[in-house]
N, C-alpha and C. Protein backbone atom coordinates (compact mmCIF):
# COMPACT_ATOMS: atom_id res chain seq x y z
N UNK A 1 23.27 -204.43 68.33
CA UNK A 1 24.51 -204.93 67.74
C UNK A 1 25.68 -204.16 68.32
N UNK A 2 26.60 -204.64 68.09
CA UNK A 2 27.99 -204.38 69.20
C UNK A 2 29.07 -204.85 68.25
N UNK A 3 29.82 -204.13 68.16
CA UNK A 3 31.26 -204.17 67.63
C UNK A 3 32.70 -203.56 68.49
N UNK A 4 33.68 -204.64 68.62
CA UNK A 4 34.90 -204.26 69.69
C UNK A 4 35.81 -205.12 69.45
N UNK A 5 36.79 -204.27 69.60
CA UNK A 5 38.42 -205.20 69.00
C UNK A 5 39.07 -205.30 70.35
N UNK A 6 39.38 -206.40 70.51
CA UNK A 6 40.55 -206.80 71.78
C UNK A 6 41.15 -206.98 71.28
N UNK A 7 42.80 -206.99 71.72
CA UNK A 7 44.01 -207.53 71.71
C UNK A 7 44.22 -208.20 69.76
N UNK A 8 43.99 -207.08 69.13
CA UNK A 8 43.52 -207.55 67.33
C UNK A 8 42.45 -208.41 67.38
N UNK A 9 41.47 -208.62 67.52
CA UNK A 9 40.55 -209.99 67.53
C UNK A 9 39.26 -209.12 67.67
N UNK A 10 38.80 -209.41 66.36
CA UNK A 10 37.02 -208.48 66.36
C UNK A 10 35.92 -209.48 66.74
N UNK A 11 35.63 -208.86 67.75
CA UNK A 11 34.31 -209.39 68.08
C UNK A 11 33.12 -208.21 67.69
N UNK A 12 32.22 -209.57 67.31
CA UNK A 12 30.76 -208.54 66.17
C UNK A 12 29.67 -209.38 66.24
N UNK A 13 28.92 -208.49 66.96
CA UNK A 13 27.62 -209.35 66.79
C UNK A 13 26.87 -210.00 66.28
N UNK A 14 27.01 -208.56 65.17
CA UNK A 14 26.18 -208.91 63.98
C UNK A 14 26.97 -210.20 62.58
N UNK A 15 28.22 -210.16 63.27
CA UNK A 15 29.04 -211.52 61.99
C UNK A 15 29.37 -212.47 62.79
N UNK A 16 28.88 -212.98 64.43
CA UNK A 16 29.06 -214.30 64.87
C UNK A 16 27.53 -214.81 65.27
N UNK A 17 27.56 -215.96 65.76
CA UNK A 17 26.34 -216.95 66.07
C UNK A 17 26.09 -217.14 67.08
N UNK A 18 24.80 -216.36 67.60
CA UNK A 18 24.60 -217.14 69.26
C UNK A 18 25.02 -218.55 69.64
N UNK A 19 25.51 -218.72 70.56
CA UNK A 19 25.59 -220.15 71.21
C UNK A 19 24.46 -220.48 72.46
N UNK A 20 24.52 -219.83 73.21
CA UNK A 20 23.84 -219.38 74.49
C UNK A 20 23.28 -218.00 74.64
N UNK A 21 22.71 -218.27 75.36
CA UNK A 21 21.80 -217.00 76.08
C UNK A 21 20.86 -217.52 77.25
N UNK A 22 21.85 -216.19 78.47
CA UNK A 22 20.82 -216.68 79.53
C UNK A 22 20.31 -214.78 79.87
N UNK A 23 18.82 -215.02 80.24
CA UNK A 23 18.15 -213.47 80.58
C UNK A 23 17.73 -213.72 82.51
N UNK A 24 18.54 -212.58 82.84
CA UNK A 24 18.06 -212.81 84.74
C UNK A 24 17.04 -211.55 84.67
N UNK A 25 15.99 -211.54 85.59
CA UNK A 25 14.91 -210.63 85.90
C UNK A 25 14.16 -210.45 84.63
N UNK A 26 13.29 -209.66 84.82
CA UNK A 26 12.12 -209.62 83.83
C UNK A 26 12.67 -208.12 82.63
N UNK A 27 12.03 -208.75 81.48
CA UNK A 27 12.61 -207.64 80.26
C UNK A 27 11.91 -206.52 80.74
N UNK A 28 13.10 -205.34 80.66
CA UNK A 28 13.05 -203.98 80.84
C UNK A 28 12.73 -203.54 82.55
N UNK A 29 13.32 -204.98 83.20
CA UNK A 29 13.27 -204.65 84.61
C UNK A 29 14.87 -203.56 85.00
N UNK A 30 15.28 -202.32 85.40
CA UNK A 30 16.29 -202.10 85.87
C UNK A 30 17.44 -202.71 86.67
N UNK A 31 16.90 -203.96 86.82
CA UNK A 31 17.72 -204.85 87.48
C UNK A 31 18.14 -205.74 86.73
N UNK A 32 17.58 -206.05 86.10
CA UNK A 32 17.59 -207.59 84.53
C UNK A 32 18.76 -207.27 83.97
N UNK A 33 19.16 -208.38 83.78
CA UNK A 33 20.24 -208.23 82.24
C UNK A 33 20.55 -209.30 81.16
N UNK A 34 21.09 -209.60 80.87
CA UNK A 34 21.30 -210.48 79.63
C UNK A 34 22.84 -210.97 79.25
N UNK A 35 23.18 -212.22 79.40
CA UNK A 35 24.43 -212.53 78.95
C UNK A 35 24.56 -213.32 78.10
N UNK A 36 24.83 -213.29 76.67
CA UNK A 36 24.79 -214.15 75.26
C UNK A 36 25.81 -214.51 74.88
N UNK A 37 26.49 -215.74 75.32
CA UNK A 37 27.67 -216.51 74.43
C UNK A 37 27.59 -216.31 72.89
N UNK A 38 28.76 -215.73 72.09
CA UNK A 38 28.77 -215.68 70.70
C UNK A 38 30.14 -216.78 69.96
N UNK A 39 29.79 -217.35 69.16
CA UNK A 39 31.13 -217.85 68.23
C UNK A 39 31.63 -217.00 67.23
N UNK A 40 32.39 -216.33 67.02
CA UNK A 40 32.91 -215.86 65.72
C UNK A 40 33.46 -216.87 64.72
N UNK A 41 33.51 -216.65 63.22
CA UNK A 41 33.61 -217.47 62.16
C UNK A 41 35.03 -217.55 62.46
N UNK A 42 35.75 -217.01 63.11
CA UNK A 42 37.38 -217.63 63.11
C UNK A 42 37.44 -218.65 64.79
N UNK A 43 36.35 -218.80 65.15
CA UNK A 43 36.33 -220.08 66.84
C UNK A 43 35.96 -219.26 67.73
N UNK A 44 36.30 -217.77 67.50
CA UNK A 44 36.31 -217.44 68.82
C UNK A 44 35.51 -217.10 69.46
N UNK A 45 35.26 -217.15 70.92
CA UNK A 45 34.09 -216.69 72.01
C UNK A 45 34.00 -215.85 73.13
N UNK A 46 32.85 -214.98 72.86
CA UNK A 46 32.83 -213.73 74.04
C UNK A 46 31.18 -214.05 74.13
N UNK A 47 31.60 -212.72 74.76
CA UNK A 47 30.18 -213.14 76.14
C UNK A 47 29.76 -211.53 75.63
N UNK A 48 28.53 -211.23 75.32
CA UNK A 48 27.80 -209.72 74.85
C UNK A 48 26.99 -209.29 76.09
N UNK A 49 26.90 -209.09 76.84
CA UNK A 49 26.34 -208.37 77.95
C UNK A 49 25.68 -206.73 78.02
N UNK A 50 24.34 -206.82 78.35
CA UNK A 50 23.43 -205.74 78.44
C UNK A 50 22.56 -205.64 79.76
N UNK A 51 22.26 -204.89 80.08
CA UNK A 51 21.17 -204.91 81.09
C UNK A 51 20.88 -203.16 82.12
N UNK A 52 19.62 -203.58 82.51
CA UNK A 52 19.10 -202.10 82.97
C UNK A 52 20.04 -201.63 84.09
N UNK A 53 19.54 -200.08 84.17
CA UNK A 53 20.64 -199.39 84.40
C UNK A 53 20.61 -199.18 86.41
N UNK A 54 20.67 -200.26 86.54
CA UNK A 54 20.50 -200.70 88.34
C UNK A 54 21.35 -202.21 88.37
N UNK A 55 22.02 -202.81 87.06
CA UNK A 55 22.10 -204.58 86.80
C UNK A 55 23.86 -204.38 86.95
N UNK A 56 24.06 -205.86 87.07
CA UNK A 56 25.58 -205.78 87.01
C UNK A 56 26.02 -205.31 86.05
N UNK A 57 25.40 -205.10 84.38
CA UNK A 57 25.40 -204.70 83.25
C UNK A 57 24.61 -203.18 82.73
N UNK A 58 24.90 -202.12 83.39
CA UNK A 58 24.33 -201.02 83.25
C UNK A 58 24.66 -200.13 81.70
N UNK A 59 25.44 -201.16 81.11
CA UNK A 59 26.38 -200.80 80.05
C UNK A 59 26.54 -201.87 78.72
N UNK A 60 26.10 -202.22 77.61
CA UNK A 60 26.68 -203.11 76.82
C UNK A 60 28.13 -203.16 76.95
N UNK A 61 28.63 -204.61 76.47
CA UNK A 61 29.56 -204.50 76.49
C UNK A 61 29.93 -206.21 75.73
N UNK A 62 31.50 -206.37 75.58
CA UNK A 62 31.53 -207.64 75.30
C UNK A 62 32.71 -207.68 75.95
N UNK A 63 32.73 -209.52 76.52
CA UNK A 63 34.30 -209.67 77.11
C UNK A 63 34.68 -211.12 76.72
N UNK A 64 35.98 -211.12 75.73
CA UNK A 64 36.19 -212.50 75.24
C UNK A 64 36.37 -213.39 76.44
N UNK A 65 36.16 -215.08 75.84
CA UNK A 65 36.15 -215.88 77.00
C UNK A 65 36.56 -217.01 76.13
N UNK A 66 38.19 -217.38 76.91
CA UNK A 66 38.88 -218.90 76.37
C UNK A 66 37.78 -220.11 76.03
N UNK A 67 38.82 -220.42 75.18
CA UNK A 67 37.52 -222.27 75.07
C UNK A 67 37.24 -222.99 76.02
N UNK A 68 38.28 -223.24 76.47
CA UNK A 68 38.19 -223.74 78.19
C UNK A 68 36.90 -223.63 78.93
N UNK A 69 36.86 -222.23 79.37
CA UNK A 69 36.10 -222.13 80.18
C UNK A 69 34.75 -221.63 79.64
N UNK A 70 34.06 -221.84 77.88
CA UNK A 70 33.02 -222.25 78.03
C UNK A 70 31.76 -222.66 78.54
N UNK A 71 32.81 -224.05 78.54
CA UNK A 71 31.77 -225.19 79.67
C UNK A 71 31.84 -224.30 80.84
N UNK A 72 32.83 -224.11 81.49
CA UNK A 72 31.95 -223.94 83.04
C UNK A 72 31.53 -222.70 82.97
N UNK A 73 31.29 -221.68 82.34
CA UNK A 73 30.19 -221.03 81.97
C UNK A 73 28.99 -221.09 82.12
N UNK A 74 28.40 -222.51 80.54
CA UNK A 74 27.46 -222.47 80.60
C UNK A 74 27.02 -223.24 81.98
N UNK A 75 27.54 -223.94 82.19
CA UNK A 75 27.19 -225.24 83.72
C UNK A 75 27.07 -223.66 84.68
N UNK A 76 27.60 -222.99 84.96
CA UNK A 76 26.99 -221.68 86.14
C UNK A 76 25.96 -221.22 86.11
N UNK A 77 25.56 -221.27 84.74
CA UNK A 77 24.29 -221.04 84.39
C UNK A 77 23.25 -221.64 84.40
């Protein structure tokens, strides 16, 4: 679980709803990581990111992401 305030706007793991989730490489590979679209109860959407410590994600973290670009999100995926 992950908790972080941007620009006033709490993003929380544990009080929004997966939307997505995509996992690259194999669990607990150093290379693998994990990127999980969340909704928060007020619309809003970030992206929760984890992964081993060799991955583009060597670090949890979360980074909000407009409505907009959602969709082409998940479509990259």
């Amino acid at each position: 679980m992950m908790r972080k305030v941007i620009n006033g706007v709490v993003y929380d793991t544990a009080n929004s709803t997966v939307d997505k989730k995509f996992t690259f490489g194999a669990y607990g590979s150093d290379c693998g990581y994990e990127e999980t679209l969340y909704i928060t109860g007020e619309g809003e959407y970030f992206i929760y990111t984890n992964g081993g410590k060799d991955s583009k994600y060597p670090a949890a973290d979360i980074f909000p992401i407009e409505h907009a670009q959602v969709k082409d999100w998940i479509m990259s995926h």
